[in-house]
Structures are given as C-alpha cells and as structure tokens.
Protein backbone atom coordinates (compact mmCIF):
# COMPACT_ATOMS: atom_id res chain seq x y z
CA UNK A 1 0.00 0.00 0.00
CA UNK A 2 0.81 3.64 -0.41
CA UNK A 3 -0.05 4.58 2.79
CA UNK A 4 3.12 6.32 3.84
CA UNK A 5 2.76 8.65 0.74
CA UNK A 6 -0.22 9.58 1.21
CA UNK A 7 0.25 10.64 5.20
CA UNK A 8 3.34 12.63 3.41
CA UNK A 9 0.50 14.41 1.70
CA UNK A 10 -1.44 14.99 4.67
CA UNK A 11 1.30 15.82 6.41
CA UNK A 12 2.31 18.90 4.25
CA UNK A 13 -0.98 20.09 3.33
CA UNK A 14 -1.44 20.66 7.49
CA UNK A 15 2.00 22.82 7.15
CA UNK A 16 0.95 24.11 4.16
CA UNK A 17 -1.95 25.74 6.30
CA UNK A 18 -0.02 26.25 9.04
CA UNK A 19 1.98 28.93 7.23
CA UNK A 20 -1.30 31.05 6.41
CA UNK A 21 0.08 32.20 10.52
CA UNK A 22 3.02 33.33 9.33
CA UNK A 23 2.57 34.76 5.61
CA UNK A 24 -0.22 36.85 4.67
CA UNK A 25 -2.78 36.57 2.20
CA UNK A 26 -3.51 39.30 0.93
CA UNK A 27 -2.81 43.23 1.97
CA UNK A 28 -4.43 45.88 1.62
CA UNK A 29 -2.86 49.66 1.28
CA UNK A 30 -4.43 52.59 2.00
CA UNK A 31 -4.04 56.40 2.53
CA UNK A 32 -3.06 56.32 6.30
CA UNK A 33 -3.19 52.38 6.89
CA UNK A 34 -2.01 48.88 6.11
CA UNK A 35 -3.54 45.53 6.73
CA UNK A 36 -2.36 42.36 6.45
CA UNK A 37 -4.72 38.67 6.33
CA UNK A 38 -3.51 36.39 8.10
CA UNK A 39 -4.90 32.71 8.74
CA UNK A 40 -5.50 33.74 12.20
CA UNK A 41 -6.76 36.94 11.22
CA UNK A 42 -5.94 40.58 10.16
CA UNK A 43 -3.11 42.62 11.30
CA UNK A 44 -2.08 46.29 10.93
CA UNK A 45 1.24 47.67 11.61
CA UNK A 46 0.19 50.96 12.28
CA UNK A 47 -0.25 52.75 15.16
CA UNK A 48 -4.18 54.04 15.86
CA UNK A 49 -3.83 56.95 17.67
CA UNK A 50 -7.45 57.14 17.97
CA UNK A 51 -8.60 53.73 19.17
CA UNK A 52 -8.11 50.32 18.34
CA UNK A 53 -8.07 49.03 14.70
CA UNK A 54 -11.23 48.52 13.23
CA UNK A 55 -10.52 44.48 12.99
CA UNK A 56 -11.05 43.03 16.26
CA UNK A 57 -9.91 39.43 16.87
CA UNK A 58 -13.96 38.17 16.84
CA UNK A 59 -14.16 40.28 13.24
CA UNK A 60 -11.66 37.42 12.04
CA UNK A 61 -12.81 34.54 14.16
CA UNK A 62 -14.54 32.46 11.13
CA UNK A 63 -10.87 32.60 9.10
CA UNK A 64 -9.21 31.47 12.53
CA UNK A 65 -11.58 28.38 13.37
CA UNK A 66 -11.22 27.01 9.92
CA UNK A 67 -7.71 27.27 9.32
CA UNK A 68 -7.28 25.91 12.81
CA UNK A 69 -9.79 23.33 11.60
CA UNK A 70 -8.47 22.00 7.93
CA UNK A 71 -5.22 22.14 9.93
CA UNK A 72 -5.81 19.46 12.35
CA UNK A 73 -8.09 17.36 9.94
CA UNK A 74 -5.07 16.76 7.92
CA UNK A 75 -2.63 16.42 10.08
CA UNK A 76 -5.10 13.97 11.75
CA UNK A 77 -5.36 12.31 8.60
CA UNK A 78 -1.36 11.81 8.16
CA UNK A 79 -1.06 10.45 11.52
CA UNK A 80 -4.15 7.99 11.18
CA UNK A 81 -2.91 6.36 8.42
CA UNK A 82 0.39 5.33 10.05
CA UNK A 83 -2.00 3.27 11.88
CA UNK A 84 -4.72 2.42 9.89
CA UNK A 85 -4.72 -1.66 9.12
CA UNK A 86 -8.79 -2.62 9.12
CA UNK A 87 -10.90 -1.69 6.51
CA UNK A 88 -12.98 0.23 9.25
CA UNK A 89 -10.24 2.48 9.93
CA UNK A 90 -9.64 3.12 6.01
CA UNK A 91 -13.03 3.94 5.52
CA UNK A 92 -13.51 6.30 8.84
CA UNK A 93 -10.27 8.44 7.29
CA UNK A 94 -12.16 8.38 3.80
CA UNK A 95 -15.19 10.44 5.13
CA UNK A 96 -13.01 12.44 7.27
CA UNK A 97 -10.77 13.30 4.13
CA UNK A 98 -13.96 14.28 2.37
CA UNK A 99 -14.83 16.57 5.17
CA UNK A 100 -11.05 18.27 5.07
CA UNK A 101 -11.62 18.65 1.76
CA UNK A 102 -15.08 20.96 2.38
CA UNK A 103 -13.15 23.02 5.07
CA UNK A 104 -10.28 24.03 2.98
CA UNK A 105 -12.63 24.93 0.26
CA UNK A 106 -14.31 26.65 2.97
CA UNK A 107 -11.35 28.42 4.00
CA UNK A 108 -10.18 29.61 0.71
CA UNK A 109 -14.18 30.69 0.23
CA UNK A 110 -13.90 32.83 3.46
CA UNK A 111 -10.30 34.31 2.91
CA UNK A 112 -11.63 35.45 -0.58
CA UNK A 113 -14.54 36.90 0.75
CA UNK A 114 -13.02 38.90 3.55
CA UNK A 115 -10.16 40.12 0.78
CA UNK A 116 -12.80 41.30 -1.93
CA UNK A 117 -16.32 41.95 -0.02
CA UNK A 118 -16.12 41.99 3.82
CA UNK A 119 -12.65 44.01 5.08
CA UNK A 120 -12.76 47.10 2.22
CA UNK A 121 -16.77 47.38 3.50
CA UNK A 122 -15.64 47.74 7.33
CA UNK A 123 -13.03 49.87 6.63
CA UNK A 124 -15.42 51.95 4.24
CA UNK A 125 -17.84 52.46 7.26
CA UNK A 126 -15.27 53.96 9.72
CA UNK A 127 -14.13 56.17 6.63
CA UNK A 128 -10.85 54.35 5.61
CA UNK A 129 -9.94 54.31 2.31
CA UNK A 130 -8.14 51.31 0.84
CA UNK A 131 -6.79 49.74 -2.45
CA UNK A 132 -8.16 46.37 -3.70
CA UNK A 133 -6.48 43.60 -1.98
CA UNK A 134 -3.07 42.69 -3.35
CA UNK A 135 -2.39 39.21 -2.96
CA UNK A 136 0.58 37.99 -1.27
CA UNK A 137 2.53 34.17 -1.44
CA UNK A 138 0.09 33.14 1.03
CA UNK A 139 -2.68 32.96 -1.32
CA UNK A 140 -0.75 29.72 -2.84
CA UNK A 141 -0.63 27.92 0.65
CA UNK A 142 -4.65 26.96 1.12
CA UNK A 143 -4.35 26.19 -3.32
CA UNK A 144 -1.80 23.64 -2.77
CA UNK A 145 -3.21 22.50 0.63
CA UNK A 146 -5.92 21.48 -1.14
CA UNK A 147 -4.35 19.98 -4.55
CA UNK A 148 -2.25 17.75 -1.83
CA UNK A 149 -5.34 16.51 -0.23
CA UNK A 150 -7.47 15.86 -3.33
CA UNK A 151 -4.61 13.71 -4.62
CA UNK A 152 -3.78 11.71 -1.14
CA UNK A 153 -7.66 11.39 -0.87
CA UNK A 154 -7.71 10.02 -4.39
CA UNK A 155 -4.40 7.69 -3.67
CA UNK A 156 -6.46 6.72 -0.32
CA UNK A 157 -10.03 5.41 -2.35
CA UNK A 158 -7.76 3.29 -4.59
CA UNK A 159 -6.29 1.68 -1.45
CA UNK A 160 -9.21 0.99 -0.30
CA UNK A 161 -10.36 -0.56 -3.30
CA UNK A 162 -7.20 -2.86 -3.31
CA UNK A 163 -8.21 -4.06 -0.08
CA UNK A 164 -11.40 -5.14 -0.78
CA UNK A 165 -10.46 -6.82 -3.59
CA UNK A 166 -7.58 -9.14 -1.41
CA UNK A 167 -10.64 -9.31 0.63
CA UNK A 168 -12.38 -10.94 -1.47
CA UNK A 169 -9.76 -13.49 -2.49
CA UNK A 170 -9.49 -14.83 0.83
C-alpha cells in the first residue's frame, strides 16, 4: 500500500496551512493604513492613535476556526494512516478526508470573501480608504493544501479498493 505517501501528503498540506500564521494573504494599502490577512486573522502595523483598529480578533474569528480546523483534519489524517490496518479504519479516514476537503474549500471561500467583499466594506464604514487587496505568497498555501489533499484522498479510495479486492480473495 501507499499509505506512507499519502500521510506525506497529509502531512504537508497541514504545514501548508499552518503557514497562512506566518505569511499573509492578501494586503491591503491605504491612505493612512495597512492591513495584512492572516490565517489567524488581520493585522495592521500601524499605530491608531485614535482607538483600536477597526478588525477586532472576533471580526476574524470564522478565518481562525477554519484554518485551525483544515489544519488538524489533515494532520489527523497523516497520523491515522500510520495506523490504519482494518478496513474500518480506512473507511472512517475516507469520510473524514472528504470533510477536510469541504473546510479548505471553505477556508479559501472565506479568505476570498473577507479580501474582496467583507474588510474594504468595514473599513469603508469607519471612513478608511483602501486599495483592492493585493495578494501575497500566502494565497498559494490553502491552493496547494488542497491539490495535496485531493490527490492523497484520491491515492487513499484506490487503497481501499485494493483491499477489498484481497478481501475478497481470501
């Protein structure tokens, strides 16, 4: 089996995601202020003299919880199938690969959303004026995040057809 290759996958598709915390997505320039977005939210370097940025830490929340999330499913998924010998177990990281899948599509969904729709209309209603969002090397890390777990996920549903077929011989 090509189990090992697979959790290799897994493995760097949860680092992949992991370094959404340390690159940013996208930023966004302005007349007065930058902002960075983050996986674990938005950022600004400047200093606001007359309060706190405009992006609290709840403001970013969803981006946060399923970053965090897609993270551990994958790195879940390269650590289960180090141990994965029944058919049970092949099966349970099948439908949990499928559900991975959904969150990093959701993730990419709600990073593109907050770049294009959500951030430039909260910093339009406290009267900030900012560029369109220019997109960093972060936007590549939730891409090939998911490319690596469509293809493991793929390499996984032919293993488990191989072992229902020995199955069967026996």
């Amino acid at each position: 089996m090509s189990q090992r290759l697979q959790s290799i996958f897994y493995f760097l598709a949860a680092v992949m995601l992991a370094m959404l915390f340390f690159l940013p997505f996208a930023s966004f320039y302005g007349d007065f202020h930058t902002f960075d977005l983050f996986g674990h939210g938005i950022t600004s370097p400047d200093n606001w003299e007359q309060g706190a940025s405009p992006f609290s830490m709840t403001f970013s929340l969803p981006i946060l919880i399923l970053t965090v999330t897609a993270m551990i499913l994958s790195g879940y998924l390269a650590m289960g199938l180090f141990r994965a010998v029944k058919m049970s177990q092949f099966l349970k990281l099948a439908k949990i690969a499928r559900v991975d899948i959904i969150v990093i599509v959701a993730c990419i969904a709600a990073l593109l959303g907050y770049s294009y729709f959500i951030i430039p209309k909260m910093a339009q209603s406290v009267d900030i004026t900012i560029a369109e969002p220019t997109f960093r090397l972060g936007i590549a890390f939730p891409l090939v995040a998911l490319l690596l777990v469509i293809a493991a996920t793929s390499a996984l549903k032919k293993d488990i057809k191989k072992v229902r077929a020995t199955d069967r011989i026996r």
